[in-house]
Protein backbone atom coordinates (compact mmCIF):
# COMPACT_ATOMS: atom_id res chain seq x y z
CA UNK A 1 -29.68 -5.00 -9.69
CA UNK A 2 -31.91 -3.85 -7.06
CA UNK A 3 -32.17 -0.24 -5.94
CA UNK A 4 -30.06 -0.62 -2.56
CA UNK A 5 -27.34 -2.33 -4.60
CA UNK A 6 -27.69 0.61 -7.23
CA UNK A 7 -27.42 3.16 -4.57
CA UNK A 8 -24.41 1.35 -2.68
CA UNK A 9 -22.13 1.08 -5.99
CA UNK A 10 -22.93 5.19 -6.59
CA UNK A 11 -21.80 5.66 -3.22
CA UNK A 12 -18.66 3.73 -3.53
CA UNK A 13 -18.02 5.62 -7.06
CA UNK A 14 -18.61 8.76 -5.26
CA UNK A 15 -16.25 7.97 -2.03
CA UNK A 16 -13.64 7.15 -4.49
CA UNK A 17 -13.72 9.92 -7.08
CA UNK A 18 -13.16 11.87 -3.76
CA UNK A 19 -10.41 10.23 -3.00
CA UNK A 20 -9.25 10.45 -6.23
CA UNK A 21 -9.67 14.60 -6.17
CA UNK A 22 -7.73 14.42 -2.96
CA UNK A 23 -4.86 12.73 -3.59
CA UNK A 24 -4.29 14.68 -6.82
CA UNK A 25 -4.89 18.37 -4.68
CA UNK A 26 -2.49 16.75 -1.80
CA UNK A 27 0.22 15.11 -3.70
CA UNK A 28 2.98 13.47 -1.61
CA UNK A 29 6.30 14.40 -2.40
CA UNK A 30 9.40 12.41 -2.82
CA UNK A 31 10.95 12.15 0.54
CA UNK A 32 13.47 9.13 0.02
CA UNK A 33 17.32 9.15 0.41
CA UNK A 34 20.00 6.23 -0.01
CA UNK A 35 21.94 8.16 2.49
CA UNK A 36 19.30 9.59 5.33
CA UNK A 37 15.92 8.01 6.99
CA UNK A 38 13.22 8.91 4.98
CA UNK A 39 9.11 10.01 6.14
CA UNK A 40 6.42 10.61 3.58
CA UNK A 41 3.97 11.26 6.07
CA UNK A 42 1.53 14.35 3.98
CA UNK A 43 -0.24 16.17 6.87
CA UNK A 44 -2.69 17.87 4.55
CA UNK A 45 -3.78 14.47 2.66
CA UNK A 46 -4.66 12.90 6.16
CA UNK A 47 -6.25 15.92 7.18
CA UNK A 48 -8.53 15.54 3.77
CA UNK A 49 -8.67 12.44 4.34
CA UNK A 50 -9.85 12.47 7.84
CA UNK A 51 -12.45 15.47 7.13
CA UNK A 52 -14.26 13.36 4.38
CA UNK A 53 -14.45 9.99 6.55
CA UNK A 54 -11.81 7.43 5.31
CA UNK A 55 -10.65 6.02 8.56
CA UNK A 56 -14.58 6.03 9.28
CA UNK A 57 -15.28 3.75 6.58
CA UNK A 58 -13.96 0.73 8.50
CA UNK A 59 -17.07 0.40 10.33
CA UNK A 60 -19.43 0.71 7.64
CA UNK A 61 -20.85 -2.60 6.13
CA UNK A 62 -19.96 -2.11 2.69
CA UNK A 63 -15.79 -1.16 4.35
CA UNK A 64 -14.23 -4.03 2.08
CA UNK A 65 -16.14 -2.66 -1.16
CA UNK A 66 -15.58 0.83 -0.34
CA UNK A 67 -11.72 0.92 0.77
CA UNK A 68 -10.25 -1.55 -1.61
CA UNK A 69 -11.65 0.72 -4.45
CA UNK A 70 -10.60 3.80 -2.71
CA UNK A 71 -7.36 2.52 -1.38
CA UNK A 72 -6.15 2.00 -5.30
CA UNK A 73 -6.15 6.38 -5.68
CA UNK A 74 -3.76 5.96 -2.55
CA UNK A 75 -1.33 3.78 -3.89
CA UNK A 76 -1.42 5.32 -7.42
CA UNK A 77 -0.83 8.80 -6.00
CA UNK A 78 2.08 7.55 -3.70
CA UNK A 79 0.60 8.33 -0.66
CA UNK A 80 2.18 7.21 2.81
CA UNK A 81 1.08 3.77 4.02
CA UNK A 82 0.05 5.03 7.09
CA UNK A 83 -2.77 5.83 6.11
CA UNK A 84 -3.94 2.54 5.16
CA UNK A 85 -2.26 1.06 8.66
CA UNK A 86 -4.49 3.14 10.84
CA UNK A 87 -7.41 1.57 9.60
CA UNK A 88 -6.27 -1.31 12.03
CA UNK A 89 -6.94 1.87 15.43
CA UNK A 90 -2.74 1.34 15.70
CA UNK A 91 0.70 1.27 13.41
CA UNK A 92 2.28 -1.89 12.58
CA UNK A 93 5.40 -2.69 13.61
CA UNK A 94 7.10 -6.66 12.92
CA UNK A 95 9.03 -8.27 15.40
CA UNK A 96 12.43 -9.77 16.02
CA UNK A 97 11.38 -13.48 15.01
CA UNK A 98 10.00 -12.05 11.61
CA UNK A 99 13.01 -9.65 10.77
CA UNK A 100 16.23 -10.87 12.73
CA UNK A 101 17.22 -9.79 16.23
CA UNK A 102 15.41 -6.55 16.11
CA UNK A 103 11.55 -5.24 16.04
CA UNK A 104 10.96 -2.65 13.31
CA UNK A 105 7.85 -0.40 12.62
CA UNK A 106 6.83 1.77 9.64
CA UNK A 107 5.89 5.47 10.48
CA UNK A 108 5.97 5.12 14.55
CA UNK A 109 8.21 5.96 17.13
CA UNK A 110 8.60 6.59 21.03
CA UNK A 111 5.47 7.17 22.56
CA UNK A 112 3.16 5.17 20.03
CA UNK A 113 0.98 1.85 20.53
CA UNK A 114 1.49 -0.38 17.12
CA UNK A 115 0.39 -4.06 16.68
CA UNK A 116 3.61 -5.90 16.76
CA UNK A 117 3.26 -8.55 14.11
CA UNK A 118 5.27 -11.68 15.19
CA UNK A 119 5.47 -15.67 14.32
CA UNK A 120 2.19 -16.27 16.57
CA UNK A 121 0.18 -13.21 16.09
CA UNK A 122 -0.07 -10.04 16.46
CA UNK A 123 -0.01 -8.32 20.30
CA UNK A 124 -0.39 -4.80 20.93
CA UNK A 125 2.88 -2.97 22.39
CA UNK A 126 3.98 0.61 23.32
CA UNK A 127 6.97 1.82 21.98
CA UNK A 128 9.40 3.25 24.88
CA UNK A 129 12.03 4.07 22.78
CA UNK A 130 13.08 4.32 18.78
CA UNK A 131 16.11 4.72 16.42
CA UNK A 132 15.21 5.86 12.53
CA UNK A 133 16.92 3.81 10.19
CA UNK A 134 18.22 4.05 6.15
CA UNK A 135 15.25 1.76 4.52
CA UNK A 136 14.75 1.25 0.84
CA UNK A 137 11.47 2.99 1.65
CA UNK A 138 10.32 6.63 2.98
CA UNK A 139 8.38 4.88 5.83
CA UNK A 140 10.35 6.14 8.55
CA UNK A 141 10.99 2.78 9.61
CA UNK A 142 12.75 2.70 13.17
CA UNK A 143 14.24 -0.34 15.65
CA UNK A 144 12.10 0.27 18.27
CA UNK A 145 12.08 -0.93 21.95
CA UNK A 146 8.72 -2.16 23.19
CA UNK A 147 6.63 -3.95 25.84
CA UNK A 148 3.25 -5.32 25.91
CA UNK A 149 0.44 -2.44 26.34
CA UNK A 150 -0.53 -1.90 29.98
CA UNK A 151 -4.79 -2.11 27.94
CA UNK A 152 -4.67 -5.02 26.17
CA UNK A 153 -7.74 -4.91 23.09
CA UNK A 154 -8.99 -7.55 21.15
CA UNK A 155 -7.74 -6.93 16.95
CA UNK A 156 -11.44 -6.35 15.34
CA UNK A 157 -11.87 -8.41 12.51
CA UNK A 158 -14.19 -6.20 10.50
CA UNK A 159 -11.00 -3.52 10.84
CA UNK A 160 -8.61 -6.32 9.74
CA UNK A 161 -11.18 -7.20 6.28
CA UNK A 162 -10.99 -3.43 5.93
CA UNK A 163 -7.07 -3.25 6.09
CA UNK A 164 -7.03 -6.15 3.80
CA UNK A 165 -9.26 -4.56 1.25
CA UNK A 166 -7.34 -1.32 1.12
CA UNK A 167 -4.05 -2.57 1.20
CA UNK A 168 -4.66 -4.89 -1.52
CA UNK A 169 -6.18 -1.55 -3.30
CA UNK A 170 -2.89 0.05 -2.56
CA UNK A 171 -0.78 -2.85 -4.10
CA UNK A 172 -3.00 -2.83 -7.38
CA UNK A 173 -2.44 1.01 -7.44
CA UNK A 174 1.29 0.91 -7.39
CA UNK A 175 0.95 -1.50 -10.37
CA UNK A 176 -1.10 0.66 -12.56
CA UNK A 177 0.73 4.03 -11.47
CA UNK A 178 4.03 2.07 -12.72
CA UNK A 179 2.23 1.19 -15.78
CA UNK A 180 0.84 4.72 -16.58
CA UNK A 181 4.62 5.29 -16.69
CA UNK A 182 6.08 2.35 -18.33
CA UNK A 183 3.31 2.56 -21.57
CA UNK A 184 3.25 6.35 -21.58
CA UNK A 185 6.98 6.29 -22.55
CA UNK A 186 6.69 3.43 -24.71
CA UNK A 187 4.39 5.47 -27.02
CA UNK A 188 7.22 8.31 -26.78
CA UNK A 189 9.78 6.52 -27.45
CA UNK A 190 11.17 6.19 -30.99
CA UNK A 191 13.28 2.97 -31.60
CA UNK A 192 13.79 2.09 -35.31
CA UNK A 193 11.87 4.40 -36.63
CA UNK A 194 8.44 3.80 -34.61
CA UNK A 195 7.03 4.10 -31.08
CA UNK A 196 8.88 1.63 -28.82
CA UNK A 197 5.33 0.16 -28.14
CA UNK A 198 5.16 -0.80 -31.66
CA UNK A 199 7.61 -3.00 -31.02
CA UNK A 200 6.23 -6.95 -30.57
CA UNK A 201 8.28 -7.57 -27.70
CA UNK A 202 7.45 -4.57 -25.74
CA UNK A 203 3.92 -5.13 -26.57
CA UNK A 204 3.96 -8.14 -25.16
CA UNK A 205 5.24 -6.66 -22.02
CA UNK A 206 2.73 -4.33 -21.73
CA UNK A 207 -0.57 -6.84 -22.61
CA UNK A 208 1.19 -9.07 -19.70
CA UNK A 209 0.93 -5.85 -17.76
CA UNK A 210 -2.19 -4.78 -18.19
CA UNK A 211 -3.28 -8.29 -17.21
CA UNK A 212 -1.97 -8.28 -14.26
CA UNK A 213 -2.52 -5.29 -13.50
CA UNK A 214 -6.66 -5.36 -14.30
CA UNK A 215 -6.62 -8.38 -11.96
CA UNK A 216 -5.18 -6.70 -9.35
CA UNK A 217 -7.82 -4.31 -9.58
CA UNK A 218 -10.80 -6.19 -9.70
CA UNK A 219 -9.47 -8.44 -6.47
CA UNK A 220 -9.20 -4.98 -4.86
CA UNK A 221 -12.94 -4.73 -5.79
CA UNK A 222 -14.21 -8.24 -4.45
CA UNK A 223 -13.59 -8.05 -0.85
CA UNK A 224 -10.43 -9.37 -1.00
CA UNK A 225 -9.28 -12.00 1.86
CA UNK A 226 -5.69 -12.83 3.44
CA UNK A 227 -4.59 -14.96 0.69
CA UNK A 228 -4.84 -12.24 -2.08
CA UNK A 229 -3.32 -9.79 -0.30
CA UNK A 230 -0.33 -12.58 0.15
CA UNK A 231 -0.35 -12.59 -3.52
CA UNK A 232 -0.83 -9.49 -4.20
CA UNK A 233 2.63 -8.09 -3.69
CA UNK A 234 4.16 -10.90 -6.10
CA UNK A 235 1.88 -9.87 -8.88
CA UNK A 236 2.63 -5.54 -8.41
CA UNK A 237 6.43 -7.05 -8.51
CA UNK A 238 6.59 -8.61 -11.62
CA UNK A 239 4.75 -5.86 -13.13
CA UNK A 240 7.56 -3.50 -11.69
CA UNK A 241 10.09 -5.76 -13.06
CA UNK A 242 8.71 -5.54 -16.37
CA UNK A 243 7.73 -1.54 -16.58
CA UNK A 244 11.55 -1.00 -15.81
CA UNK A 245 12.69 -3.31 -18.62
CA UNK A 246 10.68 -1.23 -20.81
CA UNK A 247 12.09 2.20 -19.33
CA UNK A 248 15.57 0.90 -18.93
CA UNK A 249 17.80 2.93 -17.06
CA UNK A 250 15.58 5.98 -16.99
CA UNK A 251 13.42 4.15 -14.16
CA UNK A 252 16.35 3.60 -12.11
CA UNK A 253 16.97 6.73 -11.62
CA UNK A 254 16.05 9.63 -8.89
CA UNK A 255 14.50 12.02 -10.86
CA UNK A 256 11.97 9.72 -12.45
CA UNK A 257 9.05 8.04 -10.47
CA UNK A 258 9.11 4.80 -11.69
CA UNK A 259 11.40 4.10 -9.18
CA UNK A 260 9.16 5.12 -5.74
CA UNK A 261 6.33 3.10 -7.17
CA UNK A 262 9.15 0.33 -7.50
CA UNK A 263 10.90 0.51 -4.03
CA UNK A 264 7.39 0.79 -2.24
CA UNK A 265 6.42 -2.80 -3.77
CA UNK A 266 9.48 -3.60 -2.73
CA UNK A 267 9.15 -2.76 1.10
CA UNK A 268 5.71 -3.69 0.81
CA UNK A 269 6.84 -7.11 -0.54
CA UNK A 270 9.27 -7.65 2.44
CA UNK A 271 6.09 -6.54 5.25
CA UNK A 272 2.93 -7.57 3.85
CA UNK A 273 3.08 -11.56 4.30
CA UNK A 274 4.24 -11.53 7.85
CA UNK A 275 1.74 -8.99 8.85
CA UNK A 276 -1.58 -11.04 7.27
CA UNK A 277 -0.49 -13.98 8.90
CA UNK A 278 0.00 -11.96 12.13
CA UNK A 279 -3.41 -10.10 11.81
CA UNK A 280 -5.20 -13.08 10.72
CA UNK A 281 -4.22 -15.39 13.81
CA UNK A 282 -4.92 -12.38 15.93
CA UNK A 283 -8.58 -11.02 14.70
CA UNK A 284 -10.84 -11.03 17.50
CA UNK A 285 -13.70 -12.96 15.56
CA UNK A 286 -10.73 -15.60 14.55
């Protein structure tokens, strides 16, 4: 290992142990409803954020090492997606021949510029006029009404490597937070007489989850590319699937947090293909 290499992998475990320290003294609180539009936009973590350089890191060289290690604390801690989405200069937004007869976007609204992610790329719009919607997902996601923007910019690829990176950092943390969970109660949990972990089935369930899990995190950590990410979201889902057989109907419900870590791999699921084939045909170096 030579002494630049050295120096740029203590970096990166300094950015991130930052990050880490942030996102546990800015927690983002639960801001979902099956019967309202939800927004877990945390001013204080983006100011935090902001002050200690994370939407800077995009144009560093080392972005892809650096954000897919940091972007994991995000997703374990919950945080709001936007944050990861800004990375790109603009929100995201998918249009009407991804989704139906309508264009959607996550966290943006009248008045905003997003990249609207569509079967032939992605184009950048402004949003004249919005309507929040229910979503199974605080990312106060709205129809929105758009037209081309009057200043057209190329997509940068080194931004779209760096979305890429965290994102698929985000993904992998949503897996392990769920897992935290999920073995955490196993150990608590008697059943027969002995930890519900003790149990060979369960254990099984967790090794497969761990697995998973681990892989997740070290594709985070290897400059991830547009096919990962794809896969990405498949991989955090079956993990989900398998910490709430474990809970059972404790991670169903509101008051426990299995299930945000659940319905954001869920939205996240539904958003992230379209979008990295959008972004991909789109980069400017593409």
């Amino acid at each position: 290992m030579t002494t630049e290499t050295a120096t740029v992998e203590a970096d990166i475990l300094d950015f991130v142990a930052t990050v880490r320290k942030i996102c546990e003294s800015a927690p983002t609180a639960d801001q979902w409803s099956p019967t309202v539009p939800g927004d877990d936009r945390n001013t204080l973590l983006r100011t935090r954020l902001t002050d200690v350089g994370w939407f800077d890191v995009a144009a560093e060289p080392y972005a892809a090492d650096i954000l897919g290690a940091a972007g994991f604390e995000l997703g374990r801690a919950l945080a709001s997606v936007d944050l990861v989405d800004d990375l790109l200069g603009h929100g995201i937004a998918l249009g009407a021949g991804v989704v139906g007869d309508i264009d959607l976007a996550r966290y943006r609204g009248a008045g905003d510029t997003v990249w609207l992610c569509g079967t032939a790329g992605a184009e950048l719009v402004d949003i004249s006029a919005s309507e929040p919607v229910r979503y199974i997902d605080a990312q106060a996601v709205a129809i929105i009404t758009a037209a081309p923007a009057a200043a057209q910019t190329g997509l940068p690829g080194p931004a779209v490597d760096a979305w890429i990176a965290a994102m698929t950092g985000y993904i992998a943390g949503l897996a392990a937070g769920a897992l935290e969970l999920a073995g955490r109660h196993a150990q608590q949990r008697m059943a027969f007489g002995r930890p519900l972990s003790d149990l060979d089935a369960v254990a099984k369930k967790i090794a497969d989850c761990v697995t998973a899990s681990e892989g997740l995190q070290m594709a985070a950590r290897r400059r991830p590319d547009a096919f990962v990410l794809q896969q990405a979201p498949v991989a955090a889902f079956r993990v989900m699937r398998a910490c709430h057989q474990i809970l059972g109907g404790l991670g169903f419900t509101l008051e426990y947090p299995l299930q945000r870590y659940s319905r954001r791999v869920e939205a996240l699921r539904a958003w992230t293909p379209a979008v990295v084939t959008a972004l991909a045909a789109s980069r400017a170096d593409g």
